[in-house]
PDB file of N, CA and C in Angstrom:
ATOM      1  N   UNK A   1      69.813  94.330  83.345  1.00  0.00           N
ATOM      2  CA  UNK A   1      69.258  93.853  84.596  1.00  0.00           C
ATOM      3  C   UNK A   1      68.496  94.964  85.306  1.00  0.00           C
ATOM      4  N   UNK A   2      68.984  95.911  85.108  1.00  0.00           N
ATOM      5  CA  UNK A   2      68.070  97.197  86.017  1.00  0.00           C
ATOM      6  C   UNK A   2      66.627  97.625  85.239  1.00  0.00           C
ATOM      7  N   UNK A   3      66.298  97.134  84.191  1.00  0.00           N
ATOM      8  CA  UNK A   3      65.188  97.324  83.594  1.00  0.00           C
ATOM      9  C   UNK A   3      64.173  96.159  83.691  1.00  0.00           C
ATOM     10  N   UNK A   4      64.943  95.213  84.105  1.00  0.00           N
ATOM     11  CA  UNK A   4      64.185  93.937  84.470  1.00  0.00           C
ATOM     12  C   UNK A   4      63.568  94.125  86.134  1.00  0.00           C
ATOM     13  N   UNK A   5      64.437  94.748  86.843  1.00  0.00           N
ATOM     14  CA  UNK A   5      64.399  94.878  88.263  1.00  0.00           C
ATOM     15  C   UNK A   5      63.349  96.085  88.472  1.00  0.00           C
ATOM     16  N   UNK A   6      63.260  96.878  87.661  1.00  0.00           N
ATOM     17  CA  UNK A   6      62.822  98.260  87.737  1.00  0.00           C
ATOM     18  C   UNK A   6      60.918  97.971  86.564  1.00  0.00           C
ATOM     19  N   UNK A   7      60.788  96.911  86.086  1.00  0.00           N
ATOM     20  CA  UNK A   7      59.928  96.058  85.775  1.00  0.00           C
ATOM     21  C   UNK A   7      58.839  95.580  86.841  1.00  0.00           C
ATOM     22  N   UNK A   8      60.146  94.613  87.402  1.00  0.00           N
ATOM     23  CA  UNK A   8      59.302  94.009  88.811  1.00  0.00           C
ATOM     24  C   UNK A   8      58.871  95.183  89.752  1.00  0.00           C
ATOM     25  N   UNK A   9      59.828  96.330  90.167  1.00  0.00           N
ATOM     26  CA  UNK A   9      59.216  97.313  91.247  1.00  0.00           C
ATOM     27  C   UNK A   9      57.865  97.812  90.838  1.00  0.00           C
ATOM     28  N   UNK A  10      57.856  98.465  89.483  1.00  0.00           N
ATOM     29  CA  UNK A  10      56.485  98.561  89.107  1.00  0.00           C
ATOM     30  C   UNK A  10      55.665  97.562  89.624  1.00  0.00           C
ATOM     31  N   UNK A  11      55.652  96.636  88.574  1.00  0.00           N
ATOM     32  CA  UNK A  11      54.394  95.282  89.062  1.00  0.00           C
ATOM     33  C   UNK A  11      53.992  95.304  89.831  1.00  0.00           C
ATOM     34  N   UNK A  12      54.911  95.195  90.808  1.00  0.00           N
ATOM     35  CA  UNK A  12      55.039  94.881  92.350  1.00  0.00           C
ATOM     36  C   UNK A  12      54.103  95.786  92.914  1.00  0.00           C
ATOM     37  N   UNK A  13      53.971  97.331  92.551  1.00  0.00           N
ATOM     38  CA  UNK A  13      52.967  98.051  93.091  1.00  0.00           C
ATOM     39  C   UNK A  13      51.694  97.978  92.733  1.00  0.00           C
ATOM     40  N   UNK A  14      51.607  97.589  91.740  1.00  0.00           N
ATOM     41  CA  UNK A  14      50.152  97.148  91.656  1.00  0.00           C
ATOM     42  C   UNK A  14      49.323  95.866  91.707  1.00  0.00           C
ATOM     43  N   UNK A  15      48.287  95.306  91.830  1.00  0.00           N
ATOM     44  CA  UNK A  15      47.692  94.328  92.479  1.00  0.00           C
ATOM     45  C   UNK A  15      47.035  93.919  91.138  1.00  0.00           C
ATOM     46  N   UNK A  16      46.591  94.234  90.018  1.00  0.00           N
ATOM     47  CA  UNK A  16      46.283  93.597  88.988  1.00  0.00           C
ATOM     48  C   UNK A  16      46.075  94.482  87.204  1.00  0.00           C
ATOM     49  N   UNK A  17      46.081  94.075  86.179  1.00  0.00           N
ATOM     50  CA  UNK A  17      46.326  94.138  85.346  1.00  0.00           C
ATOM     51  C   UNK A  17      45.745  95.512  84.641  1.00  0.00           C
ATOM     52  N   UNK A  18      44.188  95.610  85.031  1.00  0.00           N
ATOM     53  CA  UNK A  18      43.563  96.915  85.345  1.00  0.00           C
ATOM     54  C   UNK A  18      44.527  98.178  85.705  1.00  0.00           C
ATOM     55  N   UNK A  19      45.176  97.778  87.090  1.00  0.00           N
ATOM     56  CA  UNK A  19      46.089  99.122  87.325  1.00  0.00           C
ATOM     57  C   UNK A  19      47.213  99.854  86.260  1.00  0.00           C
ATOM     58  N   UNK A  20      47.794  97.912  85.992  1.00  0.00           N
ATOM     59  CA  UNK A  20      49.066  98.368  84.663  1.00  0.00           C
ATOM     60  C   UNK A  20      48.643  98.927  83.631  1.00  0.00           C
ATOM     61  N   UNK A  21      47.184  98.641  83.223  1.00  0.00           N
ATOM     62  CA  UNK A  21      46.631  99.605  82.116  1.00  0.00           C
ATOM     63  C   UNK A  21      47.048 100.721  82.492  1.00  0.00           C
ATOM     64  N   UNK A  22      46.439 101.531  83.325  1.00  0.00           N
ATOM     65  CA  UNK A  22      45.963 103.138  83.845  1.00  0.00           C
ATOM     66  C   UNK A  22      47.797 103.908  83.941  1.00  0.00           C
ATOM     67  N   UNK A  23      48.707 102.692  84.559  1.00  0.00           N
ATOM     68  CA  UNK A  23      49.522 103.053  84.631  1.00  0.00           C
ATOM     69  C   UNK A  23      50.457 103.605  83.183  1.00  0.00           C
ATOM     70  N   UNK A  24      51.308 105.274  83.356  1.00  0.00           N
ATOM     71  CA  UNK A  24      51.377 105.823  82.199  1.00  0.00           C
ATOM     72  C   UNK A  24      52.343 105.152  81.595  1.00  0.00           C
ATOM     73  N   UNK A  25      53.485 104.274  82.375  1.00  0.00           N
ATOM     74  CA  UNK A  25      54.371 103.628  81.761  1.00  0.00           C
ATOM     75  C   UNK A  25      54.075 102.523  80.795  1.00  0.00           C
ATOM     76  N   UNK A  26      53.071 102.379  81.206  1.00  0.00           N
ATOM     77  CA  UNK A  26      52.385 100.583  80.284  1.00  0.00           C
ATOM     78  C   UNK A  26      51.236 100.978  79.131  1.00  0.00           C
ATOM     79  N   UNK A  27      51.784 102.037  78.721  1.00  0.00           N
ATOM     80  CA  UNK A  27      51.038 102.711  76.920  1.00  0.00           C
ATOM     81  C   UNK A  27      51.539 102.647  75.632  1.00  0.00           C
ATOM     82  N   UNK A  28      51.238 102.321  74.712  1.00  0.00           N
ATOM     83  CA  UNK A  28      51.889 102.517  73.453  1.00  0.00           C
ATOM     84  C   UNK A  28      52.511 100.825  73.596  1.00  0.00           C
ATOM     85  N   UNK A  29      53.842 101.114  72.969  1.00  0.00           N
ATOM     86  CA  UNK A  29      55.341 100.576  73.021  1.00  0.00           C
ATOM     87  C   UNK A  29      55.190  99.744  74.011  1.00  0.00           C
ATOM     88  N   UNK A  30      55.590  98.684  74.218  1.00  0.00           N
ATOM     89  CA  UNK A  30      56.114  97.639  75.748  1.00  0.00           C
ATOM     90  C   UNK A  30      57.662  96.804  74.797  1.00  0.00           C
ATOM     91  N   UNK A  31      58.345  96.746  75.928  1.00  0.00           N
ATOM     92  CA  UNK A  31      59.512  96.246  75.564  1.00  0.00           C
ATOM     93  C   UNK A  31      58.983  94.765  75.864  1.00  0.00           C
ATOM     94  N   UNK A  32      59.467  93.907  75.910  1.00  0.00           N
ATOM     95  CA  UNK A  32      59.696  92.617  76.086  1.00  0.00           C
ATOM     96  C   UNK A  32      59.555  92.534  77.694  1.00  0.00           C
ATOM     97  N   UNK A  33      60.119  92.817  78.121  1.00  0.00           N
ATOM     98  CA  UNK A  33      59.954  92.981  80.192  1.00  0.00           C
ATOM     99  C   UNK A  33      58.988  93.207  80.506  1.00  0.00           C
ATOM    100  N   UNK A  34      58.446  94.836  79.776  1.00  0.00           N
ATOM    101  CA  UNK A  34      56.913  95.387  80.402  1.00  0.00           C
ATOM    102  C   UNK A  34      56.033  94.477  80.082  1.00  0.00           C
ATOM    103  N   UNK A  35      55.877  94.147  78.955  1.00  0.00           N
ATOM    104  CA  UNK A  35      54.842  92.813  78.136  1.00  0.00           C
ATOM    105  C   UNK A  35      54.681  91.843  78.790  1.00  0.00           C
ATOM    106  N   UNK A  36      56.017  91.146  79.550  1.00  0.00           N
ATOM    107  CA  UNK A  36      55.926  89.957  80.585  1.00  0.00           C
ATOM    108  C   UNK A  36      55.157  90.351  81.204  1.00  0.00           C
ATOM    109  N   UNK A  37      55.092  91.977  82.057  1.00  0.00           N
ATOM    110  CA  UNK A  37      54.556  92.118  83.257  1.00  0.00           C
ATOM    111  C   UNK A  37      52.793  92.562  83.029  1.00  0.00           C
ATOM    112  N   UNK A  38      52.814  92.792  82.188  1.00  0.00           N
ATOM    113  CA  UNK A  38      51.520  93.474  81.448  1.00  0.00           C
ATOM    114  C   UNK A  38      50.354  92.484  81.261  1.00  0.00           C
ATOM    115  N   UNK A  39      51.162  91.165  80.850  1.00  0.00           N
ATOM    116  CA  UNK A  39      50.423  89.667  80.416  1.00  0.00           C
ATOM    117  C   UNK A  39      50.319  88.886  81.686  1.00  0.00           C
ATOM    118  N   UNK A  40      50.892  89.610  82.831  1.00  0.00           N
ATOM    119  CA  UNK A  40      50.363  88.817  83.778  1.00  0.00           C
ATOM    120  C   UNK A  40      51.442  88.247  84.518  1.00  0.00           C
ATOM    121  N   UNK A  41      52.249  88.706  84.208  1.00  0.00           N
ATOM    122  CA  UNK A  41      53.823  88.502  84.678  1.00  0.00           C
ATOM    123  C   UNK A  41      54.161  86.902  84.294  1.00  0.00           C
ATOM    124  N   UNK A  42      53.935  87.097  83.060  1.00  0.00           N
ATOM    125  CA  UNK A  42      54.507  85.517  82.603  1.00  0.00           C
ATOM    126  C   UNK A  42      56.334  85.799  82.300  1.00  0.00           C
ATOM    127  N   UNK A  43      56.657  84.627  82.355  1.00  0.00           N
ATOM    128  CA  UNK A  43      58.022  84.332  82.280  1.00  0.00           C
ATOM    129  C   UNK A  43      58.560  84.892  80.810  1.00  0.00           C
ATOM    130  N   UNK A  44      59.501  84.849  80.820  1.00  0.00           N
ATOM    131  CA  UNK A  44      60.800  85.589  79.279  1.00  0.00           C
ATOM    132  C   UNK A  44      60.344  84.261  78.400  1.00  0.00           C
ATOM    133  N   UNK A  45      60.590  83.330  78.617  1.00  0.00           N
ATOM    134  CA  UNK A  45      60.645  81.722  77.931  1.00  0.00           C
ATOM    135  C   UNK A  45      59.265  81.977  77.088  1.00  0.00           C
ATOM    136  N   UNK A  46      58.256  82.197  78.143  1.00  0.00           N
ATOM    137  CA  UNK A  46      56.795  81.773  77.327  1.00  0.00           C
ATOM    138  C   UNK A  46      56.496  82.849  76.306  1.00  0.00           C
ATOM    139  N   UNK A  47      56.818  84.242  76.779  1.00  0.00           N
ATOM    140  CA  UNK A  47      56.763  85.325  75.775  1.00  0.00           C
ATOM    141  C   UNK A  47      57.318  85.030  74.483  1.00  0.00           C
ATOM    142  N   UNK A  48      58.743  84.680  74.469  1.00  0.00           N
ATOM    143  CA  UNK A  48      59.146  84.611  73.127  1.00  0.00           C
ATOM    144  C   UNK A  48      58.450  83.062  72.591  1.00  0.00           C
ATOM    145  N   UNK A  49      57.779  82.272  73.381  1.00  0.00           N
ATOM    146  CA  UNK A  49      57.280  80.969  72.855  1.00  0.00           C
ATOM    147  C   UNK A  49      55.875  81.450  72.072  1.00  0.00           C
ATOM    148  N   UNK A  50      55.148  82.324  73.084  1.00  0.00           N
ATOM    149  CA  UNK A  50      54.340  83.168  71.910  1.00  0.00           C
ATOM    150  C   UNK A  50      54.348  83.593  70.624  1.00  0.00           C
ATOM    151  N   UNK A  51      55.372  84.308  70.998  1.00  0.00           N
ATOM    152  CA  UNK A  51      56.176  85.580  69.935  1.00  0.00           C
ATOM    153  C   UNK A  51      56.219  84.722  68.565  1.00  0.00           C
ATOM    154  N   UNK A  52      57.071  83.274  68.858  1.00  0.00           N
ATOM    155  CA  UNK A  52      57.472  82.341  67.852  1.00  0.00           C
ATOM    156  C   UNK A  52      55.971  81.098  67.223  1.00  0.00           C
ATOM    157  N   UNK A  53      55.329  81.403  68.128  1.00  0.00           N
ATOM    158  CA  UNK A  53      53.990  80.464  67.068  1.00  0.00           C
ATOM    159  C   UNK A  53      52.943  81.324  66.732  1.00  0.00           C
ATOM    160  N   UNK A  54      53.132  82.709  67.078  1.00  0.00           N
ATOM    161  CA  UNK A  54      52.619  84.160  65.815  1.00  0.00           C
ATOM    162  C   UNK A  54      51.548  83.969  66.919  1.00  0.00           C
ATOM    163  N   UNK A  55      51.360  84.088  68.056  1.00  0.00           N
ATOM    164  CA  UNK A  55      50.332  84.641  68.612  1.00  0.00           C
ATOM    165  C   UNK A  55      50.643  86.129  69.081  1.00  0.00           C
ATOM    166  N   UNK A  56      51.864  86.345  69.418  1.00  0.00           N
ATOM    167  CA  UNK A  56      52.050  87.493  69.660  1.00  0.00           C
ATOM    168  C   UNK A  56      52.671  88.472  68.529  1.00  0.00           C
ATOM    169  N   UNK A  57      52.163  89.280  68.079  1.00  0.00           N
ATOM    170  CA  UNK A  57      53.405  90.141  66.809  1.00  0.00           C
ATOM    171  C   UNK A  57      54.289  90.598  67.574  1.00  0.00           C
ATOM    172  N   UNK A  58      55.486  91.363  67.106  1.00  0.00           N
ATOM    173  CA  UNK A  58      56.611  91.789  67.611  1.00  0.00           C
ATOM    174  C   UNK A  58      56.825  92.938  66.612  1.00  0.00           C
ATOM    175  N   UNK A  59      57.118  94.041  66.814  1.00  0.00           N
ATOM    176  CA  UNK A  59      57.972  95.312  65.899  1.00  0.00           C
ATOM    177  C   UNK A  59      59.025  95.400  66.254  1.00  0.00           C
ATOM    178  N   UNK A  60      59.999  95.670  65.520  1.00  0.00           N
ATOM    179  CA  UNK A  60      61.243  96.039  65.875  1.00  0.00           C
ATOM    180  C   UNK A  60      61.874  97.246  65.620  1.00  0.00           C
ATOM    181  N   UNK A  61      62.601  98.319  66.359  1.00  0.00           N
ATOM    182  CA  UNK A  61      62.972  99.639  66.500  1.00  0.00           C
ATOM    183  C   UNK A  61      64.479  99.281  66.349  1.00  0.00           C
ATOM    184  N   UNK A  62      65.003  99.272  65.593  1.00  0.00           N
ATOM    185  CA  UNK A  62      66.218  98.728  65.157  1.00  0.00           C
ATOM    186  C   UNK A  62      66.532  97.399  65.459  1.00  0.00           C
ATOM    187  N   UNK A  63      67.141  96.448  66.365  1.00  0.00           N
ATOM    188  CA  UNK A  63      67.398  95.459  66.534  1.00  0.00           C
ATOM    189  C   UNK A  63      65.815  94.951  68.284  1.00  0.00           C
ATOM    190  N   UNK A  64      65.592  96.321  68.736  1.00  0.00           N
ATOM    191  CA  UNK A  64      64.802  96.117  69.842  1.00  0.00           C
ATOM    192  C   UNK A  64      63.652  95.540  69.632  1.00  0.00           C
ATOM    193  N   UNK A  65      63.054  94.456  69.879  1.00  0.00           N
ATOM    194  CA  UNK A  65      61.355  93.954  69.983  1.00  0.00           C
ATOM    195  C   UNK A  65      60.711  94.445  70.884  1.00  0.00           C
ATOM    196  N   UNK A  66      59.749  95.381  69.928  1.00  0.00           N
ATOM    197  CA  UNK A  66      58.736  95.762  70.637  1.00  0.00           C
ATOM    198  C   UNK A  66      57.269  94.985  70.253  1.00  0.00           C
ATOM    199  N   UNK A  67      56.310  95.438  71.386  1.00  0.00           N
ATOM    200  CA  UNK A  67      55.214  94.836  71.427  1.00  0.00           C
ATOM    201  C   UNK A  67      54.144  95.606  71.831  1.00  0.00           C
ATOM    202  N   UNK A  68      53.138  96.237  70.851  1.00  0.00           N
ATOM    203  CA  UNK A  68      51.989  97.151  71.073  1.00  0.00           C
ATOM    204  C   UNK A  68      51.405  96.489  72.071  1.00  0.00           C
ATOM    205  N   UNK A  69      51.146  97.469  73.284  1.00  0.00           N
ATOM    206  CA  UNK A  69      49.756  97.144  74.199  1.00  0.00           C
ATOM    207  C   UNK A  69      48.175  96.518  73.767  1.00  0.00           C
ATOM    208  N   UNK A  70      47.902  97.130  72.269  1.00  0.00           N
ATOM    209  CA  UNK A  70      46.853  96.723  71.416  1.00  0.00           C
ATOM    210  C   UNK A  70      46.656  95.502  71.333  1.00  0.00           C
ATOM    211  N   UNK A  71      48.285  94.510  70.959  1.00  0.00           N
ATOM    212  CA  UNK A  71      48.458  93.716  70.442  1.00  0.00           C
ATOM    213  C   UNK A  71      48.456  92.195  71.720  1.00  0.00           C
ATOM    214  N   UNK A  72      49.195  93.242  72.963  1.00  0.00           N
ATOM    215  CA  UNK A  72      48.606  92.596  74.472  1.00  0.00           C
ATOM    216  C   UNK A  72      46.770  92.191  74.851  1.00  0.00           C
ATOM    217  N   UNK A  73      45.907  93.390  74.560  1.00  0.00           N
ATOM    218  CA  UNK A  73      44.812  93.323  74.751  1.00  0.00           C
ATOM    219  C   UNK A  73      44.401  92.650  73.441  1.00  0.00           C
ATOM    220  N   UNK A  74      44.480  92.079  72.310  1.00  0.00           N
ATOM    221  CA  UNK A  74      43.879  90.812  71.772  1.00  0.00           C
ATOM    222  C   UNK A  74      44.186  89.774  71.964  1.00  0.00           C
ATOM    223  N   UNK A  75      45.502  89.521  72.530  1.00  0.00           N
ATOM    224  CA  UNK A  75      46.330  88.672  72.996  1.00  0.00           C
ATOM    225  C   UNK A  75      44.913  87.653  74.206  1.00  0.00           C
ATOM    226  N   UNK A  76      44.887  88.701  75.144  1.00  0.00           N
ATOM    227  CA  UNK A  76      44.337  88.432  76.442  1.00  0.00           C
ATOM    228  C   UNK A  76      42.633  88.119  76.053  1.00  0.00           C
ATOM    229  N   UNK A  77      42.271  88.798  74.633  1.00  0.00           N
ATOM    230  CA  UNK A  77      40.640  88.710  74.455  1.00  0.00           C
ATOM    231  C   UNK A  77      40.362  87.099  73.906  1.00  0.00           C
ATOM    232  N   UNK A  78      42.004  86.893  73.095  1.00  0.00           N
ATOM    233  CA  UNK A  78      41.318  85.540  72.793  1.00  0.00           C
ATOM    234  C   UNK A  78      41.696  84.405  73.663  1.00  0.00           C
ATOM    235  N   UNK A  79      42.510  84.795  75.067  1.00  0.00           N
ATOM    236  CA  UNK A  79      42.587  83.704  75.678  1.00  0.00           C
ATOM    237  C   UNK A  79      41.462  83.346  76.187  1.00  0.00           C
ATOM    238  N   UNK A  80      40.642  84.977  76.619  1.00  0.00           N
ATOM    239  CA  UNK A  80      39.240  84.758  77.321  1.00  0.00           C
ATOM    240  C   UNK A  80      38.308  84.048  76.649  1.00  0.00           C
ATOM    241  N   UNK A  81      38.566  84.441  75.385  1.00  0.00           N
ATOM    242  CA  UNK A  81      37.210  83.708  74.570  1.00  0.00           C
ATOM    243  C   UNK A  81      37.767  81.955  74.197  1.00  0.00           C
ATOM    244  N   UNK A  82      38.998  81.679  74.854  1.00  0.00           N
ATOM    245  CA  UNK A  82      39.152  80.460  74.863  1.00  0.00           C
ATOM    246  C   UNK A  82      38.521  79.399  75.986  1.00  0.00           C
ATOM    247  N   UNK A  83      38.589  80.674  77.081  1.00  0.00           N
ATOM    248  CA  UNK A  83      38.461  79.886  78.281  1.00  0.00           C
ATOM    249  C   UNK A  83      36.765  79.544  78.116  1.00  0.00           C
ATOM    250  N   UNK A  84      36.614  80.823  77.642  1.00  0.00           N
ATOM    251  CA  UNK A  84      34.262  80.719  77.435  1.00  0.00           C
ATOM    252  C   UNK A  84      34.249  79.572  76.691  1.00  0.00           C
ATOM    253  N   UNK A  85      34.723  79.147  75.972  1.00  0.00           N
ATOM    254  CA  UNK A  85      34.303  78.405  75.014  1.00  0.00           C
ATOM    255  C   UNK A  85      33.630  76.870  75.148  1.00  0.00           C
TER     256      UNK A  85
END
């Protein structure tokens, strides 16, 4: 719970998605929490609903799912190029 809470305080300071880039915590690696907050602060439910129809990849560091930032920013390129379409 304190990594979930300590999630939101971040977010919370910044005003949009741009910032969470720049920000040094939101590089590399994202756990599952940061990723919620990274994507726009979507919910736990929809992430792993991603996760599970392979739009999102997942790595795992022993039992932990992780989720490249890389893998956030194609994530987000093809929603855009959904919305152009």
């Amino acid at each position: 719970m304190l990594c979930y809470t300590y999630a939101l305080q971040i977010a919370s300071t910044h005003t949009n998605t741009e910032e969470l880039k720049m920000d040094k915590r939101f590089t590399g690696a994202l756990s599952i929490t940061q990723a919620m907050t990274y994507l726009g602060d979507i919910g736990r439910t929809k992430i792993y609903e991603l996760i599970r129809r392979g739009e999102l990849e997942v790595l795992r560091i022993d039992s932990k799912p992780i989720i490249m930032v890389e893998e956030c920013e194609e994530f987000l390129a093809r929603q855009r190029n959904q919305c152009n379409d």
